[in-house]
N, C-alpha and C. Protein backbone atom coordinates (compact mmCIF):
# COMPACT_ATOMS: atom_id res chain seq x y z
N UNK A 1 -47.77 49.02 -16.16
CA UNK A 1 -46.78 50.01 -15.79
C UNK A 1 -47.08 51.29 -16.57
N UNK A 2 -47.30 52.71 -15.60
CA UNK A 2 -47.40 53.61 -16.61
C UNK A 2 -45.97 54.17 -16.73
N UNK A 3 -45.70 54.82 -17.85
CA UNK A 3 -44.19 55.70 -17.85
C UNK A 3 -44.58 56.31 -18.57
N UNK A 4 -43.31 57.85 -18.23
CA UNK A 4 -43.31 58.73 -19.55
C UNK A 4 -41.95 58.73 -20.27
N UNK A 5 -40.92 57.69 -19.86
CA UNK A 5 -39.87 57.62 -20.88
C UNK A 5 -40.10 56.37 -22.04
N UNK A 6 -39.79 56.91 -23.46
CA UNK A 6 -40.33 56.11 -24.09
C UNK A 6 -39.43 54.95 -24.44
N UNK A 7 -38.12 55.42 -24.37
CA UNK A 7 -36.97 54.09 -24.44
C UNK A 7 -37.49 53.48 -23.23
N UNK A 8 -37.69 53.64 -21.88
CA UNK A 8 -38.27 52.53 -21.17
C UNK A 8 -39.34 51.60 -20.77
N UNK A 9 -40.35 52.46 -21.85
CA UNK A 9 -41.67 51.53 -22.63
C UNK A 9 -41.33 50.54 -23.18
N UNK A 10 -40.69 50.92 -24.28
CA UNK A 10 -39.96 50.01 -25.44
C UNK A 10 -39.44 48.71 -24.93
N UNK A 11 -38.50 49.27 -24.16
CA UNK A 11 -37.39 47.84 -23.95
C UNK A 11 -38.45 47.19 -22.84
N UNK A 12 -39.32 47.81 -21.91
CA UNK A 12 -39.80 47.02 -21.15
C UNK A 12 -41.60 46.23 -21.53
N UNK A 13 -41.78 46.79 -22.06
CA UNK A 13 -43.23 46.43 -22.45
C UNK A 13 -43.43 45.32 -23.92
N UNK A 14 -44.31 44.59 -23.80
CA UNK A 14 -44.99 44.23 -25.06
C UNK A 14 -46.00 44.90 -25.69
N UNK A 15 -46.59 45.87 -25.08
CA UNK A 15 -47.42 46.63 -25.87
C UNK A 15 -47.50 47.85 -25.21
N UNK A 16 -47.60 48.96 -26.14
CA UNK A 16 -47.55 50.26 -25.61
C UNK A 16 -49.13 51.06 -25.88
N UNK A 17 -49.29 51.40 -25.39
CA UNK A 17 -50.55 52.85 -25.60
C UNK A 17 -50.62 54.17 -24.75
N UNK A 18 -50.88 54.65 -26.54
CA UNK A 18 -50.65 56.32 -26.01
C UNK A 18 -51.54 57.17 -25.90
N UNK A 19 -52.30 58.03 -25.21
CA UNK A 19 -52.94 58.59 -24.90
C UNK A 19 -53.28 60.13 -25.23
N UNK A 20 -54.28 60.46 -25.64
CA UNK A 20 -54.52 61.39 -26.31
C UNK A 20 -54.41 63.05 -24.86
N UNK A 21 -54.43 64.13 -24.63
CA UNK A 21 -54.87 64.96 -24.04
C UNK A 21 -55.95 64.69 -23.44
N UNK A 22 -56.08 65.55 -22.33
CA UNK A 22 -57.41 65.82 -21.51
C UNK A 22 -58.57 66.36 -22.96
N UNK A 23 -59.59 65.33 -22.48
CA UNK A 23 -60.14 64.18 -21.90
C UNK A 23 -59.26 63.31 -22.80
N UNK A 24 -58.05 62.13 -22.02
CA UNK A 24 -57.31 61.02 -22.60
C UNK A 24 -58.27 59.95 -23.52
N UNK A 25 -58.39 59.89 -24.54
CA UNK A 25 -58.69 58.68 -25.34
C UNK A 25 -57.38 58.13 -25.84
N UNK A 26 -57.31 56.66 -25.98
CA UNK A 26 -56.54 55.77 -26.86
C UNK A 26 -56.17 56.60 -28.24
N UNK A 27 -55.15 57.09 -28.54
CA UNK A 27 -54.46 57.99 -29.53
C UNK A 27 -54.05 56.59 -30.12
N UNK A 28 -53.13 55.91 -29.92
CA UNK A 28 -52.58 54.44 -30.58
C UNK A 28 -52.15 53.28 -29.88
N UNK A 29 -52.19 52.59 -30.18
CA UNK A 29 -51.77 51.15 -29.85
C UNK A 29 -50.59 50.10 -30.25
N UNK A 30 -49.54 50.26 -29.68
CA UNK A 30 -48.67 49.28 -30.02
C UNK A 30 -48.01 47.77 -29.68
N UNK A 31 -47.64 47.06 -30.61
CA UNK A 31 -47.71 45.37 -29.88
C UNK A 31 -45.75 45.51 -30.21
N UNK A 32 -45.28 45.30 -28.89
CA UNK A 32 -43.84 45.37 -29.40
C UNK A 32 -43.23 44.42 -29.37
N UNK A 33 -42.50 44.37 -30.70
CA UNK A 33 -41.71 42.85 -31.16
C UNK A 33 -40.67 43.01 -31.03
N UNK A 34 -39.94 42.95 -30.72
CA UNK A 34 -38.21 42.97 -30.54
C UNK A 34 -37.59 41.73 -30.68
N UNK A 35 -36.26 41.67 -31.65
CA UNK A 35 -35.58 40.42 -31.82
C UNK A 35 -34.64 40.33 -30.73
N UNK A 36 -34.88 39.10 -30.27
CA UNK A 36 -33.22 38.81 -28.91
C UNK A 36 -33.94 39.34 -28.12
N UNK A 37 -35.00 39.47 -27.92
CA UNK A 37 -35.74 40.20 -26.44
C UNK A 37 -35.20 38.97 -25.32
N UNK A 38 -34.39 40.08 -24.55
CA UNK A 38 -33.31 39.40 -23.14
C UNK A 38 -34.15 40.46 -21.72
N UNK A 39 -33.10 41.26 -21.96
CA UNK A 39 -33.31 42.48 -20.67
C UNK A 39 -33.84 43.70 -21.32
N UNK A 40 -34.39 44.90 -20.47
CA UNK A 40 -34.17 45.94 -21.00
C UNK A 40 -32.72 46.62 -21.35
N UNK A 41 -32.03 46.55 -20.81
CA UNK A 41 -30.96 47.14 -21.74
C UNK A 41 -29.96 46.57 -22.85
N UNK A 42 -30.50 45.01 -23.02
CA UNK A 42 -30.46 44.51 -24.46
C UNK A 42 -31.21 44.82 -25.43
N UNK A 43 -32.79 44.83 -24.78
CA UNK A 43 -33.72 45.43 -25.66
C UNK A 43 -33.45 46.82 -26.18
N UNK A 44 -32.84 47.57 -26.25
CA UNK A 44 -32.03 48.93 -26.33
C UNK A 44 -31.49 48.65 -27.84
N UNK A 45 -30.69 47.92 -28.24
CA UNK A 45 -29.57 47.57 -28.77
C UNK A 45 -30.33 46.64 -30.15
N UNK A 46 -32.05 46.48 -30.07
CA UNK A 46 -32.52 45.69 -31.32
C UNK A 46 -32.56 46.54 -32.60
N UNK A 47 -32.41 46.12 -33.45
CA UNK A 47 -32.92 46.85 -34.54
C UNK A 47 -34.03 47.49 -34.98
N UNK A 48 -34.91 46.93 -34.21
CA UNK A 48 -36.60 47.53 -34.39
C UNK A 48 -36.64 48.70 -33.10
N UNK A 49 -35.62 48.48 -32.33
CA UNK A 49 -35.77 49.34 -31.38
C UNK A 49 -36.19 51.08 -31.98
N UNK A 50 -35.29 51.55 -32.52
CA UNK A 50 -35.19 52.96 -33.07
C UNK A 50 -36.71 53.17 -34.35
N UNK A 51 -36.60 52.62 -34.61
CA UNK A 51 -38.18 52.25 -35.35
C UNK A 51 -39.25 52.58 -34.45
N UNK A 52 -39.18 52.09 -33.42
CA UNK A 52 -40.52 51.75 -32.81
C UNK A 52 -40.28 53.72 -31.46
N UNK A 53 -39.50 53.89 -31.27
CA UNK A 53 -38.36 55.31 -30.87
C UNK A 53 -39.40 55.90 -31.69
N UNK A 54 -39.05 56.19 -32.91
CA UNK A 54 -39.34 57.21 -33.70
C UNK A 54 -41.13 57.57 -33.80
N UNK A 55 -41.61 56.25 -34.09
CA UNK A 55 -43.12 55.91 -34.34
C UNK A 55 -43.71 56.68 -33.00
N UNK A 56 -43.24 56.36 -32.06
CA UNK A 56 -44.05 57.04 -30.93
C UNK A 56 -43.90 58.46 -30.49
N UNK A 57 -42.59 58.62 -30.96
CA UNK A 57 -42.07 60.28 -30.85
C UNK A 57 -42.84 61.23 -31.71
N UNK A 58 -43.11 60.63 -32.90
CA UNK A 58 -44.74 61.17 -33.91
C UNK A 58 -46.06 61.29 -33.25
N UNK A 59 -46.12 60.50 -32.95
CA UNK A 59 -47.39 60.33 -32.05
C UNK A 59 -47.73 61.35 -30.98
N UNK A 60 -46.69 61.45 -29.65
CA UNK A 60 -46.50 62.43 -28.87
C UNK A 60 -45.92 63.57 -29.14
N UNK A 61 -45.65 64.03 -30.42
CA UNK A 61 -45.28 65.33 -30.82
C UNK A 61 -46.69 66.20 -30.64
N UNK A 62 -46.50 67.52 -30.03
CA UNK A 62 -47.66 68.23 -30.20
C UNK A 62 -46.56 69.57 -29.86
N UNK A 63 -47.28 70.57 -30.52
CA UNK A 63 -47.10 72.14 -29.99
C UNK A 63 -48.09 72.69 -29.06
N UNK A 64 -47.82 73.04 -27.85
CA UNK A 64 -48.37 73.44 -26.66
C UNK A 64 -48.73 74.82 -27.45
């Protein structure tokens, strides 16, 4: 699945990767663990959730 919302990476994926600019290389790689992993919108509500939020919001930060 590709997406560009990252709360719906999160709750839906086991592993995420992010992609660098044209020409895209592998920027990072993530394996996502979530406790109580049910649904996505339980997965919302984990504790590692906002953790794993933040980590990627670093990642995709850039100034155009």
């Amino acid at each position: 699945m590709i997406t560009h919302d990252i709360s719906e990476a999160i709750s839906m994926a086991d592993r995420i990767i992010i992609l660098s600019h044209r020409p895209s290389i592998i920027k990072k790689e993530l394996t996502i663990n979530l406790t109580n992993k049910s649904t996505p919108i339980e997965n919302r509500k984990c504790k590692e959730f906002p953790n794993y939020y933040e980590e990627i919001w670093k990642e995709i930060d850039y100034h155009a």
